[in-house]
Protein backbone atom coordinates (compact mmCIF):
# COMPACT_ATOMS: atom_id res chain seq x y z
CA UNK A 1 170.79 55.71 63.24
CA UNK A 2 167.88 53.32 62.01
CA UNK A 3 168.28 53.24 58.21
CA UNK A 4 164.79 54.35 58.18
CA UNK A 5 165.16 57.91 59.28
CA UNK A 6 167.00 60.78 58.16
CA UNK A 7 170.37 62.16 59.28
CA UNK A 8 169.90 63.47 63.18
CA UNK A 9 170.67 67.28 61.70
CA UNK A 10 167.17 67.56 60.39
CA UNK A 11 164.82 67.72 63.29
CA UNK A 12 161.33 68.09 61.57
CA UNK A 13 160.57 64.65 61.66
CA UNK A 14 161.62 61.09 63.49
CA UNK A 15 159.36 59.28 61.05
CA UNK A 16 160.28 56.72 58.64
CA UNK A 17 160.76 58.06 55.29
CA UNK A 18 157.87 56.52 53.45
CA UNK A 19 155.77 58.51 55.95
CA UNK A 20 157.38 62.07 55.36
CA UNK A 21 154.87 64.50 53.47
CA UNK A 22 155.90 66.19 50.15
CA UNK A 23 156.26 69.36 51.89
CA UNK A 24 158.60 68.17 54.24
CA UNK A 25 160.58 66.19 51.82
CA UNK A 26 160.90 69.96 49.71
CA UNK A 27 162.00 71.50 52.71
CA UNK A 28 165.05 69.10 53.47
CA UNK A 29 165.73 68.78 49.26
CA UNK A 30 165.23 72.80 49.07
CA UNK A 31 167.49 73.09 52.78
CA UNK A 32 170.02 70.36 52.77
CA UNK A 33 170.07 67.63 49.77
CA UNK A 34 173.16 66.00 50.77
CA UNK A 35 171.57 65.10 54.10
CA UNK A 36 168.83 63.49 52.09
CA UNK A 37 170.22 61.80 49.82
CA UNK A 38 172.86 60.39 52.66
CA UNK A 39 169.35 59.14 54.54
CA UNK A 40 168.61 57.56 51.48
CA UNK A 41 171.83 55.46 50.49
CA UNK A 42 171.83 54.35 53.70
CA UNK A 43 168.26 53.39 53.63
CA UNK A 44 168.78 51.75 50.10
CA UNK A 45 172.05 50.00 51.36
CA UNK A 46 170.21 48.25 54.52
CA UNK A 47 167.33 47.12 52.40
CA UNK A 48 169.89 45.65 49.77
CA UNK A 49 171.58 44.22 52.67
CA UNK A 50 168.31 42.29 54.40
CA UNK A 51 167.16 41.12 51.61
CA UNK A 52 165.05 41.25 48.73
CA UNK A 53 161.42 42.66 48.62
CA UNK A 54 161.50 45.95 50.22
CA UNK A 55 159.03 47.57 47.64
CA UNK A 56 158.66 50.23 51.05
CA UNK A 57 161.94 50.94 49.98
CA UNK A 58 161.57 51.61 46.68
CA UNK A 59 158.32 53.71 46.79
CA UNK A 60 159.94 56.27 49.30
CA UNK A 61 163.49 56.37 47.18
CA UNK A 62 161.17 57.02 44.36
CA UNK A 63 159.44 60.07 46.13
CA UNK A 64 162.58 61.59 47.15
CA UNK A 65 164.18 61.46 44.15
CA UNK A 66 161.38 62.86 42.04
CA UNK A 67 161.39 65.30 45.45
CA UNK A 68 164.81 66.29 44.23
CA UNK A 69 164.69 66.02 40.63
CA UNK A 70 161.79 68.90 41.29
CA UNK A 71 164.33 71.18 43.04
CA UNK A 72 166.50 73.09 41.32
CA UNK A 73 169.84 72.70 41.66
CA UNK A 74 172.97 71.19 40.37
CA UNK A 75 173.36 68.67 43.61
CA UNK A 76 170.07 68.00 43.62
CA UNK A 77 170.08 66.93 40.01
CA UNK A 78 173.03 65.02 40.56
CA UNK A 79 171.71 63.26 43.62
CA UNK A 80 168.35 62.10 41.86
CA UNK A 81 170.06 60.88 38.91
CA UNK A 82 172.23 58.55 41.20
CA UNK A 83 168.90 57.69 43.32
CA UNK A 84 167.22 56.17 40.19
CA UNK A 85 170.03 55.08 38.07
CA UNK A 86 172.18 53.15 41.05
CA UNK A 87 170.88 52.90 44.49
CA UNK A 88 167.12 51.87 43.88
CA UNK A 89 166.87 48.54 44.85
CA UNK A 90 166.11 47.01 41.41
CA UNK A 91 164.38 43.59 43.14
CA UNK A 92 162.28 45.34 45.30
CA UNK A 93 160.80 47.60 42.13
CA UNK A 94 157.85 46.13 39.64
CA UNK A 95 159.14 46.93 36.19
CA UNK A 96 156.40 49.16 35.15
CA UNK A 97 156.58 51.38 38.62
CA UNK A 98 160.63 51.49 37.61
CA UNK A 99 160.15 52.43 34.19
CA UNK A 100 157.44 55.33 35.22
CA UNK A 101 159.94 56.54 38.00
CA UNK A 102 162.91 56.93 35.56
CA UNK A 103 160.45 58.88 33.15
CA UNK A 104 158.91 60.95 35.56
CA UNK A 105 162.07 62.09 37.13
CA UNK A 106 163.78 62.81 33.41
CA UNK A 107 161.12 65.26 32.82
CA UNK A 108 160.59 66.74 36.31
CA UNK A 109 164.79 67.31 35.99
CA UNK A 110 163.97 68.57 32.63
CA UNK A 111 161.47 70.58 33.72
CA UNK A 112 163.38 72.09 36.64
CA UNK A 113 166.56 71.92 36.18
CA UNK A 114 169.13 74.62 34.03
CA UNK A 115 170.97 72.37 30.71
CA UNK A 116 174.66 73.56 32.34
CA UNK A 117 173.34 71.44 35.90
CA UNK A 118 172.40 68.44 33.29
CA UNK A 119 175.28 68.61 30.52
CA UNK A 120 177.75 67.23 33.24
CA UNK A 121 175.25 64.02 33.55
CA UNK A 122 176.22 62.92 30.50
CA UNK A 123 180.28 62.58 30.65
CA UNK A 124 180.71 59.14 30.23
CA UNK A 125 179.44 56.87 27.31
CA UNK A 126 177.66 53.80 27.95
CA UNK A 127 178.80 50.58 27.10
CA UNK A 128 175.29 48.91 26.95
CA UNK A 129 171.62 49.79 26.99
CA UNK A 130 170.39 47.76 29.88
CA UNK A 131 170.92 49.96 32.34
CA UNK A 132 169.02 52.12 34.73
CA UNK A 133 171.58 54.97 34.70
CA UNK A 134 171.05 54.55 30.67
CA UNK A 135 167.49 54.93 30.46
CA UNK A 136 167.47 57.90 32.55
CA UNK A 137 170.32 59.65 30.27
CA UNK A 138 167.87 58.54 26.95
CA UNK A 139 164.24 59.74 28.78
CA UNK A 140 166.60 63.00 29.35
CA UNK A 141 167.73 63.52 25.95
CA UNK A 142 163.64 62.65 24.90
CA UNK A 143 162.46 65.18 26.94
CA UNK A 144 165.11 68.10 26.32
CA UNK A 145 164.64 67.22 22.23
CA UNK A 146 160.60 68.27 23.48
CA UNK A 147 161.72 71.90 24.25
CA UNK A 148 164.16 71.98 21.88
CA UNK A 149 166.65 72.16 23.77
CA UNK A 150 170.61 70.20 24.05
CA UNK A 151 171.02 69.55 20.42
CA UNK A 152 174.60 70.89 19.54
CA UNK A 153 176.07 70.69 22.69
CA UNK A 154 179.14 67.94 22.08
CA UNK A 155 178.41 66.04 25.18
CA UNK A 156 174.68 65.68 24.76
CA UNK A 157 175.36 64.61 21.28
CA UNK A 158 177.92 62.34 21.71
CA UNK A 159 175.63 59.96 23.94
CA UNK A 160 172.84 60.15 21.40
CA UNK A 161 175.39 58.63 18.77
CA UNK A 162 176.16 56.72 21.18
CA UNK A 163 172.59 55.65 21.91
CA UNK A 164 172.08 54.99 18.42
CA UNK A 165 175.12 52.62 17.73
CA UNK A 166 173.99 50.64 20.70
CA UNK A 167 170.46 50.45 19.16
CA UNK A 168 168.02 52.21 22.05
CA UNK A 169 164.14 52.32 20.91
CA UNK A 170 164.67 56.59 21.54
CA UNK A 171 167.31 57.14 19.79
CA UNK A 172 165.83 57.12 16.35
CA UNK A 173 163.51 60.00 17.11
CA UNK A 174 164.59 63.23 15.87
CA UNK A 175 166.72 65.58 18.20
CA UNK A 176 164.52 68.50 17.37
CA UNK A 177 160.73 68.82 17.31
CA UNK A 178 159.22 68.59 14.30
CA UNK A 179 156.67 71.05 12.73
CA UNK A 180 153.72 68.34 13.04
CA UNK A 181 154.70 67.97 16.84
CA UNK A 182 153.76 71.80 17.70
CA UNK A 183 150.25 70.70 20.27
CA UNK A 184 152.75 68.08 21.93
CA UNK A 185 152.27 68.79 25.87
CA UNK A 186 150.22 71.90 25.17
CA UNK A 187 146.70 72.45 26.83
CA UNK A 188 144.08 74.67 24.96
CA UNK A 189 141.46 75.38 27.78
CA UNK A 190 138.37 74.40 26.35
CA UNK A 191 140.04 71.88 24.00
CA UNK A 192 139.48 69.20 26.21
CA UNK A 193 137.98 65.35 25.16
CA UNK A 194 135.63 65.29 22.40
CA UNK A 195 132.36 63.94 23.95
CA UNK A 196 129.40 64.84 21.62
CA UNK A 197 128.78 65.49 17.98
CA UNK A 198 128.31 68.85 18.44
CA UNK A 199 132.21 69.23 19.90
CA UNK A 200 133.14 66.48 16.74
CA UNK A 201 131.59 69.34 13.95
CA UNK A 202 132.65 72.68 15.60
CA UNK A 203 136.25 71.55 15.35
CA UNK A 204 136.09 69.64 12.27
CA UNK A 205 134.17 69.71 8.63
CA UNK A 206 131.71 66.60 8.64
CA UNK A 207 131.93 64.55 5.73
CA UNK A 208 128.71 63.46 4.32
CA UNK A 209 127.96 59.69 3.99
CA UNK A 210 126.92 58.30 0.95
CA UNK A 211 125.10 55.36 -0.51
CA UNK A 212 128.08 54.05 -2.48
CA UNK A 213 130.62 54.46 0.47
CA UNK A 214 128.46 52.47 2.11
CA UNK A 215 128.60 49.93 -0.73
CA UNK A 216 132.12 49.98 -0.71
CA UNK A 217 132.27 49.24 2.57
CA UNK A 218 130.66 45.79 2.47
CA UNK A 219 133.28 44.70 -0.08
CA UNK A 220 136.22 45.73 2.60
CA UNK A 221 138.09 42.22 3.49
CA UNK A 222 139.57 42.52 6.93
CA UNK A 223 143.53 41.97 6.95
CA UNK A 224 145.09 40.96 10.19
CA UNK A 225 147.92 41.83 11.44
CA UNK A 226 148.94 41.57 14.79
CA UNK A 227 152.34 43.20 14.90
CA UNK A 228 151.36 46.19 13.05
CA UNK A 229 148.01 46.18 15.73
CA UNK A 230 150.11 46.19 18.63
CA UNK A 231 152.04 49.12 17.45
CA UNK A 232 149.13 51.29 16.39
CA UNK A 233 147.62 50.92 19.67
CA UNK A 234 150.14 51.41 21.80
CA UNK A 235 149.73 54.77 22.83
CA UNK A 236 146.73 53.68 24.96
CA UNK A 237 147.70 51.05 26.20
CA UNK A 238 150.70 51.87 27.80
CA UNK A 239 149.05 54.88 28.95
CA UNK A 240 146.63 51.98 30.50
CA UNK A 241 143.20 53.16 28.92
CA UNK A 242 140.38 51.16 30.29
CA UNK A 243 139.84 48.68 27.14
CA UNK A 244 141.83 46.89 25.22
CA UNK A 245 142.28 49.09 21.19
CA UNK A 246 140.54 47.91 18.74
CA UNK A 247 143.31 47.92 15.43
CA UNK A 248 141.51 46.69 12.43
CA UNK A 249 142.69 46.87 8.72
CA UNK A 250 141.11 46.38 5.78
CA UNK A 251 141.24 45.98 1.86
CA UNK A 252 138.93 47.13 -1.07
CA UNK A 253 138.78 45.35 -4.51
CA UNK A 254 139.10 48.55 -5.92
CA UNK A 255 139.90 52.05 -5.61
CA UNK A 256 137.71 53.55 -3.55
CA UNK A 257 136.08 57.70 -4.54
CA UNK A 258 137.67 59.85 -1.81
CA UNK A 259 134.14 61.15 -1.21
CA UNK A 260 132.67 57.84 -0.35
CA UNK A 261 135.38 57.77 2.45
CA UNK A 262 132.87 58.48 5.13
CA UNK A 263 131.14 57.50 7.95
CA UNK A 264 128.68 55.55 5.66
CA UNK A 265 131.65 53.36 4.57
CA UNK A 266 132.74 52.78 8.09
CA UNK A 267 129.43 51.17 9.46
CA UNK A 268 129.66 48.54 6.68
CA UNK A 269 133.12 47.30 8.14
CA UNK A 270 133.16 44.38 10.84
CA UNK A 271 134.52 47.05 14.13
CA UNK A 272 133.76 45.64 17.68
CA UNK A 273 133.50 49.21 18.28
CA UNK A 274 130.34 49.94 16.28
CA UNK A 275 128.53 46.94 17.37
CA UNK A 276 125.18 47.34 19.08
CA UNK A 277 123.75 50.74 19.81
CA UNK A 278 123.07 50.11 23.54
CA UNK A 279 120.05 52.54 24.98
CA UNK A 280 121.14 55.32 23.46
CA UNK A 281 120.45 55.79 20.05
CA UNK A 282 122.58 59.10 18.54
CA UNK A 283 123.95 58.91 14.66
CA UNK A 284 127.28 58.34 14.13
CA UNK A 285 129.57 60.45 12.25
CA UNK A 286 132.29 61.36 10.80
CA UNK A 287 135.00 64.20 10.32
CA UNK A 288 137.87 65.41 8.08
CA UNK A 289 141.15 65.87 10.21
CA UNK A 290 144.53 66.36 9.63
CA UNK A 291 148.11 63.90 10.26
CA UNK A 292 148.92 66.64 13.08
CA UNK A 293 145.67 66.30 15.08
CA UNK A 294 146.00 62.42 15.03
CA UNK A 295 149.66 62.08 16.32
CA UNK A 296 148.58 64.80 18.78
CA UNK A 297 145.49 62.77 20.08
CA UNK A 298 148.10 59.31 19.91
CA UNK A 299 150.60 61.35 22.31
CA UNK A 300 148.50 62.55 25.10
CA UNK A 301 146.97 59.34 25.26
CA UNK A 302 150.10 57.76 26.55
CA UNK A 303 151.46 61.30 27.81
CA UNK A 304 148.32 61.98 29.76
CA UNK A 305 147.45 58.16 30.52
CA UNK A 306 144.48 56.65 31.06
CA UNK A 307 141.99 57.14 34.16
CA UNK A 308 143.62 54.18 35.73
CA UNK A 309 146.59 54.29 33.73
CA UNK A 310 150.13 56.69 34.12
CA UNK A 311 151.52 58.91 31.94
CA UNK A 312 154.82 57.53 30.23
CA UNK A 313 156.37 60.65 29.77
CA UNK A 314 157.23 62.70 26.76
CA UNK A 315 160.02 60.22 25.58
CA UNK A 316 158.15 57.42 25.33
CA UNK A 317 154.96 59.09 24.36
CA UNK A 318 156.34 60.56 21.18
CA UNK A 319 157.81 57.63 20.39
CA UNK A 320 154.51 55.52 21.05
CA UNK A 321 152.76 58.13 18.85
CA UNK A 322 155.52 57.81 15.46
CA UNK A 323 154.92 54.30 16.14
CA UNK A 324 151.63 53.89 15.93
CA UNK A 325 151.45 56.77 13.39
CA UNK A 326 153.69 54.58 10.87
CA UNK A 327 151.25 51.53 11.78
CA UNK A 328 148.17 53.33 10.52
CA UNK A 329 150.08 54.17 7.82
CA UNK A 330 151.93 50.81 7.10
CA UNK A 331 155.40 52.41 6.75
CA UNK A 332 158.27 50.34 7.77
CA UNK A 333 160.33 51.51 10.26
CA UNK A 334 163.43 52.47 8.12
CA UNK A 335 161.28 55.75 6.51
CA UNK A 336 162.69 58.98 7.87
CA UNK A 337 160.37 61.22 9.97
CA UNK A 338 159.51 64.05 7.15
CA UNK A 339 159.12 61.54 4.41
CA UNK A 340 156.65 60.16 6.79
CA UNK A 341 155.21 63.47 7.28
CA UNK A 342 155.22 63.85 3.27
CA UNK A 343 153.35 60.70 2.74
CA UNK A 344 151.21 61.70 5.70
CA UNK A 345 149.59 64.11 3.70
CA UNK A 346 149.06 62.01 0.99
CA UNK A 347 146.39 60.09 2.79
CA UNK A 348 142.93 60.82 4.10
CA UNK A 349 142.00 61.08 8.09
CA UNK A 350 139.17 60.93 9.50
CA UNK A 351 138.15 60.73 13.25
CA UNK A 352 134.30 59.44 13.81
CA UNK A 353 132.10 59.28 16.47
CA UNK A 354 129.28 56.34 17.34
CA UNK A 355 127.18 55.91 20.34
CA UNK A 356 127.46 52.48 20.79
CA UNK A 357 128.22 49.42 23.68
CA UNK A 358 132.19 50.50 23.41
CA UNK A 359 131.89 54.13 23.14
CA UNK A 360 130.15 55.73 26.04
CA UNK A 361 131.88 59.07 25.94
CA UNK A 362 131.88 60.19 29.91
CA UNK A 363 135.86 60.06 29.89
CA UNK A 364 137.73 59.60 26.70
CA UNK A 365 137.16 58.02 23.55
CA UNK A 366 139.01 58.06 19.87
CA UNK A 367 138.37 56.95 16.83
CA UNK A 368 139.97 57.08 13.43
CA UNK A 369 140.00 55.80 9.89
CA UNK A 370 142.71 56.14 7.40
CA UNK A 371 142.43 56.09 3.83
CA UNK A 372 146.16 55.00 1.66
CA UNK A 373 147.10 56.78 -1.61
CA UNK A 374 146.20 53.67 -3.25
CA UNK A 375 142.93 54.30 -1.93
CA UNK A 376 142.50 50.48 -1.64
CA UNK A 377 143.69 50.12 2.12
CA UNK A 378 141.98 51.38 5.00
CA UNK A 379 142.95 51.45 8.96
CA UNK A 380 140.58 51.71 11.80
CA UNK A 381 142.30 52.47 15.51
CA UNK A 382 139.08 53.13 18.13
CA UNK A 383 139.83 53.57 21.55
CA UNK A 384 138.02 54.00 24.77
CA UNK A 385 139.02 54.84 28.79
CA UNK A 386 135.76 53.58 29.81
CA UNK A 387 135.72 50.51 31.66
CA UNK A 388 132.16 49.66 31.41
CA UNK A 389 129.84 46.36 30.45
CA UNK A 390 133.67 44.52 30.24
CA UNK A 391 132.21 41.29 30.72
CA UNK A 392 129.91 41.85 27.51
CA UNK A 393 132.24 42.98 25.20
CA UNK A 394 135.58 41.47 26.42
């Protein structure tokens, strides 16, 4: 049999593999999973065999074992989680195509699959993190601690401790879902992108700029700090939004009056994202929100991805959304989740809106400014998915 075909049992197809349809590949998972799976440890085998490069390879492992992860059933479960965790050619797969494949199939298993078909997945402690068959079992426990679901079963928390001994980014994120998480991976039809200042005030209370915010504002000195940038953007750009974040942070002489924290204070600050006002001339403002509706909006945008980007998965994109959360904030790592919800509340959030060369607001923008107790540092994270005039503003 040519290691790029199926078993002869199935007679549906004489294709290659990386040619079947998704419908056919559900039939054969759905019909007879062993016999697809067996097609593809063969086909994994002879590629590892020839050589190295077969990304062909790869991509139609890939489908067939998010194909299976998708169908429920104990040995179809099993059978993806060997697929992606030990016969994927690891040579033949780019890094970030591997890392989305492990995530997507963790949540499609999550998704389909019942906890008694996982709970056997997770028998055998690892010895190390850098491991395919690892990941998965972490992007697993990250997606069931979405639902709220596998906390208290022994096995399932025995590999988290485990997990966390060996040091894995995931593992420090709380087993249940907290309070503040409750939009995480839910749609509200009509709740879509904010794209005009009439969608900005009918969900928020506008706060009204005035002349000594603005003041203020031209006394901000900008702080840099790349590490703590990188983290508070990271949500978009792993989700691969069009632009590069802009994470800016800033310090005031003095105290600033909460009521001066406004959009008036904001335009007086040095953002590449409120430069120029292109041809379309629309004020900018700004709106009271909550610590809730911010980690929200930082989760879908690496959740959802970007219109050229991928989504990362609901591991990775609550984790990408605590981090960047605790960047606006400037919390070390080492502060436990509620205290950082506590101290959440002590600060001010706004997210504003500004019709400008970086904001363009046809796909998705977002834009917020955070105020400290001290009321003397401030944090600006804008973001935009539109991929437009790049060779103006870089």
């Amino acid at each position: 049999m040519s290691h790029n075909r199926v078993t002869p049992g199935y007679d549906a197809s004489d294709r290659p593999l990386s040619e079947w349809s998704g419908p056919e590949l559900q039939h054969l998972a759905e019909r007879r999973p062993e016999e697809l799976y067996a097609a593809v440890e063969q086909l994994c085998r002879s590629a590892s065999a020839e050589g190295p490069g077969d990304a062909c390879v790869a991509r139609a492992a890939g489908r067939i074992a998010e194909t299976l992860a998708d169908t429920r059933s104990r040995d179809c479960a099993t059978f993806a989680v060997d697929i992606v965790g030990r016969l994927l050619p690891v040579e033949a797969t780019d890094r970030g195509e591997a890392d989305r494949l492990l995530r997507s199939v963790a949540a499609k298993l999550v998704k389909a699959q019942h906890l008694r078909d996982l709970e056997p997945l997770f028998g055998e402690l690892p010895d190390g993190i850098p491991s395919p068959a690892v990941e998965l079992r972490a992007c697993l426990l990250g997606e069931l601690a979405l639902i709220g679901s596998g906390a208290g079963r022994r096995t399932l928390d025995a590999y988290a401790e485990r997990l966390s001994e060996l040091g894995h980014p995931l593992a420090r994120l709380p087993r249940t879902r907290l309070d503040i998480e409750h939009r995480f991976t839910v749609r509200v039809r009509g709740l879509g992108p904010i794209k005009t200042p009439t969608q900005l005030r009918s969900r928020f209370p506008e706060v009204p700029s005035t002349d000594s915010g603005a003041v203020a504002g031209g006394r901000a000195s900008d702080t840099r700090d790349d590490g703590r940038a990188e983290a508070a953007a990271r949500p978009f750009t792993a989700g691969g939004w069009a632009r590069e974040p802009e994470a800016r942070f800033f310090t005031l002489p003095s105290p600033l009056n909460p009521d001066d924290f406004g959009m008036s204070f904001i335009t007086e600050l040095p953002l590449r994202c409120l430069a120029g006002e292109g041809g379309r001339r629309v004020s900018a403002l700004a709106c009271a929100t909550t610590p809730d509706d911010v980690l929200n909006e930082l989760f879908s945008a690496s959740y959802n991805g970007g219109a050229n980007g991928q989504g990362q998965g609901g591991a990775y994109a609550r984790l990408y959304a605590w981090e960047s959360l605790y960047a606006l904030m400037g919390l070390p790592a080492g502060v436990p989740f509620l205290e950082a919800v506590r101290q959440a509340t002590d600060h001010r959030w706004l997210r504003f809106m500004a019709f400008t060369d970086w904001f363009h607001h046809d796909t998705s923008d977002a834009a917020f400014a955070v105020l400290d107790p001290t009321r003397t540092r401030v944090t600006v994270l804008a973001a935009t998915d539109t991929d437009v005039d790049r060779d103006v503003l870089g």
